[in-house]
Protein backbone atom coordinates (compact mmCIF):
# COMPACT_ATOMS: atom_id res chain seq x y z
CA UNK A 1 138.98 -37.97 -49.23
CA UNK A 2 136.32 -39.86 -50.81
CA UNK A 3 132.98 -37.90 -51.83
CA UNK A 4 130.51 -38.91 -49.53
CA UNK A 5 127.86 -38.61 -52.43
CA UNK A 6 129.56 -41.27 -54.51
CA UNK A 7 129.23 -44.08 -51.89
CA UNK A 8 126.88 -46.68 -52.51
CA UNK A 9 122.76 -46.10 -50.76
CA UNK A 10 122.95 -49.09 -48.56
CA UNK A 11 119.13 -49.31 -47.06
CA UNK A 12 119.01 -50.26 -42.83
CA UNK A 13 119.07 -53.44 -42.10
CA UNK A 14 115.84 -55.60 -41.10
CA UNK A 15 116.02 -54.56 -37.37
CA UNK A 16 116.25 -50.49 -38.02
CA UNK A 17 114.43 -50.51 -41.44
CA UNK A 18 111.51 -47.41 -40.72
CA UNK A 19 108.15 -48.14 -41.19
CA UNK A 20 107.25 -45.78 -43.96
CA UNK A 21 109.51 -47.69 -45.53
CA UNK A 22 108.32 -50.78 -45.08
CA UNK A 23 104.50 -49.65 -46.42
CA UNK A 24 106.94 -48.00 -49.55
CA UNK A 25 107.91 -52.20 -49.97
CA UNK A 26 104.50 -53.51 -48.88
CA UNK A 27 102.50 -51.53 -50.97
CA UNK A 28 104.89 -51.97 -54.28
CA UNK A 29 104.64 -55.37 -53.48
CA UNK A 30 100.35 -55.07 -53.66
CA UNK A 31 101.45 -52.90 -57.56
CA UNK A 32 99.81 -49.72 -55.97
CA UNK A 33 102.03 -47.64 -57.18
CA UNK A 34 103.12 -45.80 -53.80
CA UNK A 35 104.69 -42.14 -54.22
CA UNK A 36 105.47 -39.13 -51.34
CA UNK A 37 103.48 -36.74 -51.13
CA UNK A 38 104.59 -32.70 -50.15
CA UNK A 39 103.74 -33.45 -46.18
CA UNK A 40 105.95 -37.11 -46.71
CA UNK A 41 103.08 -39.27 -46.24
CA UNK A 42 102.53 -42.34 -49.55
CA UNK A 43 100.50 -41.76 -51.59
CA UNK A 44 99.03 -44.52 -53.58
CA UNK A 45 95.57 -45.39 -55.92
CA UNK A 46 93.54 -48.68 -55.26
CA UNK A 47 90.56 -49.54 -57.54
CA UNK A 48 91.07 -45.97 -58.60
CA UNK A 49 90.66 -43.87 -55.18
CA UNK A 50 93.81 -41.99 -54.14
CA UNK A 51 94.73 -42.98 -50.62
CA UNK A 52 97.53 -42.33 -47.95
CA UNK A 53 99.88 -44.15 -45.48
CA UNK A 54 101.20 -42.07 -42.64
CA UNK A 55 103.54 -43.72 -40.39
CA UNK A 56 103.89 -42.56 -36.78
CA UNK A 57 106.49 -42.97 -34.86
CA UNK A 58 108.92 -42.95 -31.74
CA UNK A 59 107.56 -45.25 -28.94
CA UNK A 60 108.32 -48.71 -28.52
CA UNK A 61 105.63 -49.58 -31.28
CA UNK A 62 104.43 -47.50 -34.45
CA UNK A 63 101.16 -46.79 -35.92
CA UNK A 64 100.24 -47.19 -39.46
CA UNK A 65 96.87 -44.55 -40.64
CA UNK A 66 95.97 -45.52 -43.99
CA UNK A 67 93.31 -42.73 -44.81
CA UNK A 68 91.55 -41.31 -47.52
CA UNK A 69 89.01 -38.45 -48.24
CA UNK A 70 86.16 -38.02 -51.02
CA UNK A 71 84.64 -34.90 -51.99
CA UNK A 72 81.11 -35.94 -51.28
CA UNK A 73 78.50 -35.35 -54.10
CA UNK A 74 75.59 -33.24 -54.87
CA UNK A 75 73.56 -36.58 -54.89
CA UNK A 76 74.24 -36.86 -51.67
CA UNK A 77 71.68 -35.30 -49.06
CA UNK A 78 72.63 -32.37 -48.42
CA UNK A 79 71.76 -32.15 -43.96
CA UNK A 80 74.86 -32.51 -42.19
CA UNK A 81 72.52 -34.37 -39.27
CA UNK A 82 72.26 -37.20 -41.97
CA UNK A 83 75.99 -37.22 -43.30
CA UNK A 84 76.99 -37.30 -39.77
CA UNK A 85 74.61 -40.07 -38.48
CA UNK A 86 76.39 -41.81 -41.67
CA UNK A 87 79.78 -41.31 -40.65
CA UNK A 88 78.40 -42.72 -36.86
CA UNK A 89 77.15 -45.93 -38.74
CA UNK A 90 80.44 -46.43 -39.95
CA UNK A 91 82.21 -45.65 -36.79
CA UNK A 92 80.16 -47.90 -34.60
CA UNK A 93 79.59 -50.72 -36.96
CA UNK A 94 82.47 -51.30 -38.87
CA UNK A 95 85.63 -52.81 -36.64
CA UNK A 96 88.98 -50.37 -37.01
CA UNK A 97 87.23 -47.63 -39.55
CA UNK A 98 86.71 -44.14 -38.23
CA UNK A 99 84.53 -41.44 -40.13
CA UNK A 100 84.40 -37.83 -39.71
CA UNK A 101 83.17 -34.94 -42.19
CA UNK A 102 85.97 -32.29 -42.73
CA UNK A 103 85.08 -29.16 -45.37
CA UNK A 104 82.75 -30.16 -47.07
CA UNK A 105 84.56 -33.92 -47.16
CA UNK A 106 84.35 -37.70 -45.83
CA UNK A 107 87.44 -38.58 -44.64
CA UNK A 108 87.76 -42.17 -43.38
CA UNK A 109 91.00 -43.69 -41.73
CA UNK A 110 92.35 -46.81 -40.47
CA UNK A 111 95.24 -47.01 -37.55
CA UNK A 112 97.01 -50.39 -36.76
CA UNK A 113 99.56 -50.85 -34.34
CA UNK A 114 102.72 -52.09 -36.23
CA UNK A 115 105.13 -53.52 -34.14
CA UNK A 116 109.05 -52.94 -34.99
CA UNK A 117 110.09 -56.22 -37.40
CA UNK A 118 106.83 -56.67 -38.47
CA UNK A 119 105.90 -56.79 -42.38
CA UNK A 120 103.10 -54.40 -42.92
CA UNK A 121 101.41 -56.05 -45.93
CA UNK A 122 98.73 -57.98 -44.53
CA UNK A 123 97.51 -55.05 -42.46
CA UNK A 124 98.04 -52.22 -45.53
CA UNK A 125 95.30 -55.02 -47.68
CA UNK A 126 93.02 -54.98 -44.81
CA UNK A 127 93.02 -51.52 -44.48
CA UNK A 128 92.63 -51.07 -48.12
CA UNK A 129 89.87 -53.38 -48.24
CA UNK A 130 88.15 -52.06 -45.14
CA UNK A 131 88.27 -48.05 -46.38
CA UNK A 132 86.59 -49.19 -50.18
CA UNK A 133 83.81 -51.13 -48.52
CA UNK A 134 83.34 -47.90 -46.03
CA UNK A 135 83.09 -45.68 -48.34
CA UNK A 136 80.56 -47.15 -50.53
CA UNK A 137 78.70 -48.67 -47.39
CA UNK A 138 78.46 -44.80 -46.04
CA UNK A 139 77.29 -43.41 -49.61
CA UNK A 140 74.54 -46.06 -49.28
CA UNK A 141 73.66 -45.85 -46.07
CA UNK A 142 73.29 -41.91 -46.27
CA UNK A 143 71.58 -42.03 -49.43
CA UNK A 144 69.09 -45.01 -47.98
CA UNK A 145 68.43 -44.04 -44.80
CA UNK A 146 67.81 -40.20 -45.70
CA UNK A 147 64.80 -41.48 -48.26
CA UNK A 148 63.46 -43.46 -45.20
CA UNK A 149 63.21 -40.27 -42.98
CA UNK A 150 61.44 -38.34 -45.96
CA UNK A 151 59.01 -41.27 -46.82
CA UNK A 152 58.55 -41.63 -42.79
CA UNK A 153 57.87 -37.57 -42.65
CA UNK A 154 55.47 -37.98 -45.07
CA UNK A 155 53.18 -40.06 -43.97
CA UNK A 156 54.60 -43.49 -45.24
CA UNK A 157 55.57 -46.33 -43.51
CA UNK A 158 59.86 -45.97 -43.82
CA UNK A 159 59.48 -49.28 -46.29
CA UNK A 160 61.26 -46.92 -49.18
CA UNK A 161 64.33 -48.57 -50.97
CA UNK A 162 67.26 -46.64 -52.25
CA UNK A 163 67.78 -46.77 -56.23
CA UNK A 164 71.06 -48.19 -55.78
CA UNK A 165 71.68 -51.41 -57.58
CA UNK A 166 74.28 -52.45 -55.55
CA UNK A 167 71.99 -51.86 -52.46
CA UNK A 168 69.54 -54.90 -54.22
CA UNK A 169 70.93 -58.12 -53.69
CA UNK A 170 69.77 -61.67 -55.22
CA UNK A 171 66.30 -59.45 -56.05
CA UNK A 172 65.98 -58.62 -52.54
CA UNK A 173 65.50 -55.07 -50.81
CA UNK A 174 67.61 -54.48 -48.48
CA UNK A 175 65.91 -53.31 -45.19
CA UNK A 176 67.05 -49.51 -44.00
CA UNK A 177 67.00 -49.80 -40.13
CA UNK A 178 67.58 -46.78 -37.63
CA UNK A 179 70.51 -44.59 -37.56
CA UNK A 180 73.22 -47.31 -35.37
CA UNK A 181 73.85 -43.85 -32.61
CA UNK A 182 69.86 -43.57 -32.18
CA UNK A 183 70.43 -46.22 -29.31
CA UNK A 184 73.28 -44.61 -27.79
CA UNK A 185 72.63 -42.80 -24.58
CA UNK A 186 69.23 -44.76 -23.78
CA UNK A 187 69.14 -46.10 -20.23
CA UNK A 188 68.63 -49.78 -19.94
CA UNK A 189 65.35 -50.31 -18.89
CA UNK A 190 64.86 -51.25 -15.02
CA UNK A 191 63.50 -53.95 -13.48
CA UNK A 192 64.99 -57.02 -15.59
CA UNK A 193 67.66 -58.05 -13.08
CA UNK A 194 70.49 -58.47 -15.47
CA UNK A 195 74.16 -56.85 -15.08
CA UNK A 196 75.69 -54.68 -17.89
């Protein structure tokens, strides 16, 4: 009898092919360097931030959560109200991008629907893309928004500008508006006859 060790690794075909294996192709494709990790999700590094793919599956689709988490910095205000409210702002504002604080970390994830004999690649970039400009959009907005509560507690008129240069575009200061979940739970004013 032949030892079952020396025949040749054929992979599934298309039809049966798993989806973790399919981000493994995707995201070699995209030279990002994918690995497994100890709890078998990839592992991979874009624009130098280590990231994960975790494939779930078993019903008649699966769902792909690429995710990542930053240790956030002492920079950053330190009131959990504020880093919260931050995480909200990305939450409610940016389409597909959840944020949560978990010790003493952001964590920010992305979950797609993937259906069976579909290539993964265009939704792993968007995912990728969407998680870079969420993290640096929540460092800003945290940072920003918390010197417009002090300047507002003070006295001043909320007009303050965070030091960021990438928060100053064409020589123009960005404006800091409200925290996006300050609105949430208001009741619509009555009277103006329209429908929800």
């Amino acid at each position: 009898m032949t030892d079952p060790t020396s025949l040749p690794n054929f992979p599934p075909p298309p039809e049966e092919h798993p989806l973790r294996g399919r981000v493994l192709d995707a995201l070699q494709d995209l030279k990002l360097q994918p690995d497994l990790d100890s709890d078998g999700d990839v592992k991979f590094t874009a624009q130098e931030q280590q990231l994960f793919a975790r494939s779930l599956t078993g019903g008649q689709v699966d769902i792909l959560r690429i995710y990542g988490q930053w240790q956030i910095a002492d920079t950053v205000p330190a009131d959990m109200q504020t880093r919260l409210n931050g995480c909200n702002d990305i939450t409610l504002g940016v389409n597909l991008v959840k944020a949560g604080i978990a010790a003493g970390n952001l964590v920010l994830s992305v979950e797609q629907v993937i259906a069976p004999k579909e290539n993964p690649k265009p939704k792993v970039q968007i995912a990728v893309s969407m998680l870079l400009q969420a993290v640096a959009l929540w460092h800003r907005n945290v940072t920003a928004k918390s010197k417009r509560e002090e300047d507002i507690a003070a006295g001043g008129t909320g007009d303050v500008v965070s030091g960021d240069t990438d928060a100053v575009t064409d020589g123009e200061a960005p404006k800091v508006g409200p925290w996006l979940s300050e609105g949430l739970g208001r009741s619509k004013p009555q009277g103006d006859g329209g429908q929800a």
